[in-house]
C-alpha atoms as a PDB file:
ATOM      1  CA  UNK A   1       0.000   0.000   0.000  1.00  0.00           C
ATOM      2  CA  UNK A   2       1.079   3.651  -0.557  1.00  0.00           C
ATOM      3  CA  UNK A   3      -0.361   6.674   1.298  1.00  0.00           C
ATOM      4  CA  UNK A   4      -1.396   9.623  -1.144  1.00  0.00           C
ATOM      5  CA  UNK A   5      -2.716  12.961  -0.260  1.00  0.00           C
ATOM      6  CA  UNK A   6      -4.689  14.593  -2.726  1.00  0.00           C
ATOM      7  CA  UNK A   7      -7.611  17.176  -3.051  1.00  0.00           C
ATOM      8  CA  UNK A   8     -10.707  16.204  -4.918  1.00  0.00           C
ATOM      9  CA  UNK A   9     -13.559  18.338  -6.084  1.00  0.00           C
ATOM     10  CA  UNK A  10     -11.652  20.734  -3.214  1.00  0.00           C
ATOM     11  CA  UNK A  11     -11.559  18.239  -0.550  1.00  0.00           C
ATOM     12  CA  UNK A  12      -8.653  16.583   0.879  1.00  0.00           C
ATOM     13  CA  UNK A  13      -7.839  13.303   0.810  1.00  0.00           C
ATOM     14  CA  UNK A  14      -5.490  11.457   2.436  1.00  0.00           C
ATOM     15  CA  UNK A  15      -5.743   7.222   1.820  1.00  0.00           C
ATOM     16  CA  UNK A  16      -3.979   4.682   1.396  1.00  0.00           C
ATOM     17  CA  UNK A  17      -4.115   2.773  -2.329  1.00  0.00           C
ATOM     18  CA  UNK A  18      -2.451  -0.017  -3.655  1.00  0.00           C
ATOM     19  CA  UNK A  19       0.118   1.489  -6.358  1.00  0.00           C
ATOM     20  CA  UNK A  20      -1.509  -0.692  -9.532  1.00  0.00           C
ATOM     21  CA  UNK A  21      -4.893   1.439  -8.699  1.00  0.00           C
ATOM     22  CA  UNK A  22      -6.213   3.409 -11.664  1.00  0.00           C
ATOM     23  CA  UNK A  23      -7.219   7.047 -10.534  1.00  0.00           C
ATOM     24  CA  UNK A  24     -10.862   6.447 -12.277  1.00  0.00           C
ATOM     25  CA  UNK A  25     -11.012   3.507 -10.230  1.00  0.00           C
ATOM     26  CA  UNK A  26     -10.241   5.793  -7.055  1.00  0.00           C
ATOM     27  CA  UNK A  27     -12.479   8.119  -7.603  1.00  0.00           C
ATOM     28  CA  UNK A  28     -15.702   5.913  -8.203  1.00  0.00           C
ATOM     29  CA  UNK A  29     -14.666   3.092  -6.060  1.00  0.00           C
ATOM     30  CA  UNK A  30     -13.139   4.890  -2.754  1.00  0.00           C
ATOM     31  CA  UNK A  31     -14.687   8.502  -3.523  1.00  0.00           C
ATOM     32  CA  UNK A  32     -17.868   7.765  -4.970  1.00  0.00           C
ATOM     33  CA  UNK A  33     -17.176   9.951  -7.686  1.00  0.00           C
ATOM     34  CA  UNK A  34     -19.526   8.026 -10.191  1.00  0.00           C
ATOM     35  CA  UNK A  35     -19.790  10.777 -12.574  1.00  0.00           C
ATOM     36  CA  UNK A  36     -16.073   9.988 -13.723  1.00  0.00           C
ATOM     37  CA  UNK A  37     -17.218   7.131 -16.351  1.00  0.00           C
ATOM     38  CA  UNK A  38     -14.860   4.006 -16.940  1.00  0.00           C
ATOM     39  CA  UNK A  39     -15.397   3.155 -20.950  1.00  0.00           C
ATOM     40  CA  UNK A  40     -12.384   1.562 -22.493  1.00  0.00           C
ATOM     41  CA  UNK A  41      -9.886   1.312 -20.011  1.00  0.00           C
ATOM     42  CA  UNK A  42      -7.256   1.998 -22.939  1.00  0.00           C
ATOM     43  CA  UNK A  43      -7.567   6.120 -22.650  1.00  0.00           C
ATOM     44  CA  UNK A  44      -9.501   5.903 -26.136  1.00  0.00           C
ATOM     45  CA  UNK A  45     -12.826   7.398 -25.345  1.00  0.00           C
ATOM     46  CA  UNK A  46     -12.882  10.326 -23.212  1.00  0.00           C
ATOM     47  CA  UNK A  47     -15.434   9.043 -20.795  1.00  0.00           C
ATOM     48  CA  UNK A  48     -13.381   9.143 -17.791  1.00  0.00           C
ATOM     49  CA  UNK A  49     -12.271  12.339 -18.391  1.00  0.00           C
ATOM     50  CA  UNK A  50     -11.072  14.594 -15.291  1.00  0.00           C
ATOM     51  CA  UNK A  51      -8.933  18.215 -14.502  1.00  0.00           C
ATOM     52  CA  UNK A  52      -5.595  16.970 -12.957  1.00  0.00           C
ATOM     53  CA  UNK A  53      -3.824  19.877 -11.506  1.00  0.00           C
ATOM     54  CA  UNK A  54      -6.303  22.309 -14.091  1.00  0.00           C
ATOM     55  CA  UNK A  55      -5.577  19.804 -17.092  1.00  0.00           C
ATOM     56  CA  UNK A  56      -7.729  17.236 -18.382  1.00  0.00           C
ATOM     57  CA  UNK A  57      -6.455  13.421 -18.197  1.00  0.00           C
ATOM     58  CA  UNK A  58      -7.607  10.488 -19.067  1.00  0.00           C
ATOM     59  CA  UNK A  59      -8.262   9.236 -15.224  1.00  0.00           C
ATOM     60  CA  UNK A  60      -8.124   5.335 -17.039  1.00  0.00           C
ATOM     61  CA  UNK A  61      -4.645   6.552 -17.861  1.00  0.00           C
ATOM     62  CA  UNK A  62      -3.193   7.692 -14.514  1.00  0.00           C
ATOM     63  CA  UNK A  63      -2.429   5.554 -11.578  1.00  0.00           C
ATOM     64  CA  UNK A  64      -3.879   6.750  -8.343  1.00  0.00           C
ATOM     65  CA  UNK A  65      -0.384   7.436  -6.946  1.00  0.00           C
ATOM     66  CA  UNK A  66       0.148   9.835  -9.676  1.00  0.00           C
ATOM     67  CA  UNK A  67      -1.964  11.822  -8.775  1.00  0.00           C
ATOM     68  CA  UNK A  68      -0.369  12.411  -4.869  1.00  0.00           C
ATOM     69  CA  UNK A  69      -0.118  16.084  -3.796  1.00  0.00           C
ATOM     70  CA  UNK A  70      -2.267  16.797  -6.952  1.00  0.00           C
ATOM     71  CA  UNK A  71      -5.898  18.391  -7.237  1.00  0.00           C
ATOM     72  CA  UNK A  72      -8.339  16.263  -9.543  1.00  0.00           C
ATOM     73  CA  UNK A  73     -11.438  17.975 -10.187  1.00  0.00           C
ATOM     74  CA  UNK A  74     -14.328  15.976 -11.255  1.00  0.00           C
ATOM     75  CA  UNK A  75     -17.710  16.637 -13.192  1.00  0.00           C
ATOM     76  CA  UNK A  76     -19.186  16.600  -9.738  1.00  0.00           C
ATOM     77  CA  UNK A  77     -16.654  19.517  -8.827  1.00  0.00           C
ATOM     78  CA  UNK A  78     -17.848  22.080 -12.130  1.00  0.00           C
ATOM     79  CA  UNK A  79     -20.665  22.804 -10.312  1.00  0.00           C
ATOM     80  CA  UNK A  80     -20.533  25.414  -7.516  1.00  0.00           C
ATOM     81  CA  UNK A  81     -23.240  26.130  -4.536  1.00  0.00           C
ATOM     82  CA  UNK A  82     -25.571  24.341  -6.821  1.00  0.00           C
ATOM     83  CA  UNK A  83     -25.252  26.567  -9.772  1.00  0.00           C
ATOM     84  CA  UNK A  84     -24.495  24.342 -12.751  1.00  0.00           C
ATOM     85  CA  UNK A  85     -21.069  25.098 -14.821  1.00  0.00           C
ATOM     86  CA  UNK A  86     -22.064  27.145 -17.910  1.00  0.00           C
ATOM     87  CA  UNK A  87     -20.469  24.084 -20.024  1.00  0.00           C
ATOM     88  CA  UNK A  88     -23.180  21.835 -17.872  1.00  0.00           C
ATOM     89  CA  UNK A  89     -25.706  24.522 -18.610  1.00  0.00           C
ATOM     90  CA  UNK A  90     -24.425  24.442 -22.022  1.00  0.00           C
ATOM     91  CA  UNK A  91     -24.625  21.156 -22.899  1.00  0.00           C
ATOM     92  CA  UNK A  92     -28.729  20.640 -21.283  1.00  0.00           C
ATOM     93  CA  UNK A  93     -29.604  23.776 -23.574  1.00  0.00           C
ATOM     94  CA  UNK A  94     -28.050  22.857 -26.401  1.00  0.00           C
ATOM     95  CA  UNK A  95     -29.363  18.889 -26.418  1.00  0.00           C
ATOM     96  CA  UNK A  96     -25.752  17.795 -26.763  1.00  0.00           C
ATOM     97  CA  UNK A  97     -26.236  14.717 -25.244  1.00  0.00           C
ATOM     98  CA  UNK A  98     -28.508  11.748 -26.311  1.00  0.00           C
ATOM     99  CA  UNK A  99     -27.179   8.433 -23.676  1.00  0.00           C
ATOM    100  CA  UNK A 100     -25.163  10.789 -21.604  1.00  0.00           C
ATOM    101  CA  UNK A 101     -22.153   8.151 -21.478  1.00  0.00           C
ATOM    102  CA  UNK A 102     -19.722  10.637 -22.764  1.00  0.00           C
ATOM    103  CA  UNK A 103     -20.893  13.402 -21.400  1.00  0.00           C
ATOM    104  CA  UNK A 104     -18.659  14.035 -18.291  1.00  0.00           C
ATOM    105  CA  UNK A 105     -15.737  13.511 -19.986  1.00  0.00           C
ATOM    106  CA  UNK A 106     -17.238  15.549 -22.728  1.00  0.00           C
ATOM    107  CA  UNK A 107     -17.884  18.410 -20.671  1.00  0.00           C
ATOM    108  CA  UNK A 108     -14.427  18.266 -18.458  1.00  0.00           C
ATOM    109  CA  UNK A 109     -12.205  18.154 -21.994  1.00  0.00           C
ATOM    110  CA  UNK A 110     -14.165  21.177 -23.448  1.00  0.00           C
ATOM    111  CA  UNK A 111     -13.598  23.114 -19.945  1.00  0.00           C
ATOM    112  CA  UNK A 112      -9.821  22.723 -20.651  1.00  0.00           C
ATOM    113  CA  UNK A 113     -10.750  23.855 -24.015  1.00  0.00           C
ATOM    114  CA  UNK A 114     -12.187  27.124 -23.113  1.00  0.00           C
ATOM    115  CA  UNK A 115      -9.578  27.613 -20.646  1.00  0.00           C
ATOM    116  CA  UNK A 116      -6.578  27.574 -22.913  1.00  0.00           C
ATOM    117  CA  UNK A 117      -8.770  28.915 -25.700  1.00  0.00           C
ATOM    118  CA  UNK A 118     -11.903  31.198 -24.659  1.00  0.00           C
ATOM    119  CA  UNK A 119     -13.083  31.939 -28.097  1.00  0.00           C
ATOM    120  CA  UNK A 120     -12.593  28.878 -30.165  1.00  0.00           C
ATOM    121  CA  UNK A 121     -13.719  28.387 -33.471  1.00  0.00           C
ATOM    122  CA  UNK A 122     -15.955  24.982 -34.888  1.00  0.00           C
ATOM    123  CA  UNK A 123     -13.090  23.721 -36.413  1.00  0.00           C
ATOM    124  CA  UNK A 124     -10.749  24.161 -32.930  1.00  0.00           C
ATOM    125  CA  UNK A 125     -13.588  22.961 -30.743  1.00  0.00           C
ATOM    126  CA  UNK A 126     -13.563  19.721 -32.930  1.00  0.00           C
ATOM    127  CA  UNK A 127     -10.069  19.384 -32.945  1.00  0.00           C
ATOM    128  CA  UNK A 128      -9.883  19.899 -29.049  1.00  0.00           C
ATOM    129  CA  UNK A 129     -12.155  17.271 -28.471  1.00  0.00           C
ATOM    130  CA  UNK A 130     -11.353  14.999 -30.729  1.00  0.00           C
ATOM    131  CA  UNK A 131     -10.218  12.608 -28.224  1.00  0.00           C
ATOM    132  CA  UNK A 132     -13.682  12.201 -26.412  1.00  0.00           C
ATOM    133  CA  UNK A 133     -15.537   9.558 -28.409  1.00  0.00           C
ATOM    134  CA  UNK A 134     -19.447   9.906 -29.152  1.00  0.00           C
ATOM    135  CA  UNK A 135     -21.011   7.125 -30.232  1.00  0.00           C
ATOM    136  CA  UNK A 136     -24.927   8.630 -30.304  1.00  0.00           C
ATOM    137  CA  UNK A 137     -24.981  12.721 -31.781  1.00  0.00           C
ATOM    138  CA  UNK A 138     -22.982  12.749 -34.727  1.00  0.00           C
ATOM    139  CA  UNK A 139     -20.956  15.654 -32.138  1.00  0.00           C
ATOM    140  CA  UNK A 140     -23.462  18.964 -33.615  1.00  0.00           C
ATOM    141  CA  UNK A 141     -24.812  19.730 -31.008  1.00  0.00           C
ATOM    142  CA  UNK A 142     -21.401  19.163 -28.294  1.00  0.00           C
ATOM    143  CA  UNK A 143     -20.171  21.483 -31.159  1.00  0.00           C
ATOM    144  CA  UNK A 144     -22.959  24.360 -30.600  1.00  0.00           C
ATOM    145  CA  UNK A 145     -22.755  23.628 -26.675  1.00  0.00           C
ATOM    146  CA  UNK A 146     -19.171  24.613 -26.636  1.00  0.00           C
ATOM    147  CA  UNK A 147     -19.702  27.538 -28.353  1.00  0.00           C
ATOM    148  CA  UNK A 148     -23.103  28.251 -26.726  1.00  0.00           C
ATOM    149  CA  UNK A 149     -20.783  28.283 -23.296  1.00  0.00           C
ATOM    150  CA  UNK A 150     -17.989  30.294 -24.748  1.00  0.00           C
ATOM    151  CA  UNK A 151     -20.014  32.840 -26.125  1.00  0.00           C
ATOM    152  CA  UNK A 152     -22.209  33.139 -23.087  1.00  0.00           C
ATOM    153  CA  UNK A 153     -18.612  33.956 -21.086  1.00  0.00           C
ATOM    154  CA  UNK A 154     -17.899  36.137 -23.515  1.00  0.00           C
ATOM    155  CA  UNK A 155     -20.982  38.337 -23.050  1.00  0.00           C
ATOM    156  CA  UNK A 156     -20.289  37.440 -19.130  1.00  0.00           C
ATOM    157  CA  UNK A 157     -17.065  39.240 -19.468  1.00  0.00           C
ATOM    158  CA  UNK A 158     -17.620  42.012 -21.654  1.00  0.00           C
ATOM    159  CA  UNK A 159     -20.831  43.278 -20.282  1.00  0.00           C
ATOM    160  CA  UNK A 160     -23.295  41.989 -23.310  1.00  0.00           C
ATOM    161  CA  UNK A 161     -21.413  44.358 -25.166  1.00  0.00           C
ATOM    162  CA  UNK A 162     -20.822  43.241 -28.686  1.00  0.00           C
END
């Protein structure tokens, strides 16, 4: 066993884990974080998609002791006092999702996204997610959330100026 110390979704953890432990399998199995979704186990689809010191990983990728002195942010971390994240707002107004399996990884990848780039265009908001697999929307609509939640923080911002 090795001890880690980490902060999740802003709470610390301290634990002990056996080193072979995949951080997805942390956070659903010891943290309850079932919102972090185990697909492929070979860091293909996206679906287990979390913010590992502000930058998304594949959590099938990462091995629990990786992630020691770290902060992981899950999907169940976007939102704050309630309030959904404006990519979670984003993707319910938008009907970018039709199963929801891909979702959360979805939303966490395009969150890293907009934080590197605020003002993407369709073609860079494809590229930047191109890593998350979708197997139900044909991707429109994730398209038009992502820019739904960009432009709504760029009216945030700016004041509704134009």
């Amino acid at each position: 066993m090795t001890r880690i110390e980490l902060t999740v979704d802003g709470a610390k953890v301290v634990d002990d884990v056996e080193p072979r432990l995949l951080l997805v399998q942390y956070l659903r199995e010891r943290l309850g974080k079932t919102g972090t979704v185990i697909g492929c186990d070979t860091a293909s689809c996206g679906a287990c998609t979390v913010h590992l010191d502000g930058h998304s990983v594949k959590s099938c990728n990462v091995l629990a002791v990786q992630a020691d002195g770290a902060e992981v942010t899950t999907i169940e971390g976007l939102a704050t006092d309630g309030e959904l994240h404006p990519l979670q707002e984003a993707f319910h107004e938008c009907h970018a999702l039709q199963c929801g399996f891909c979702t959360p990884g979805m939303i966490m990848q395009a969150a890293d996204l907009l934080a590197e780039n605020p003002h993407p265009t369709e073609t860079q908001i494809r590229e930047g997610l191109e890593g998350n697999l979708c197997r139900c929307t044909g991707y429109q609509n994730i398209v038009r959330a992502v820019q739904y939640a960009a432009d709504a923080a760029s009216t945030a911002t700016d004041g509704g100026a134009a």
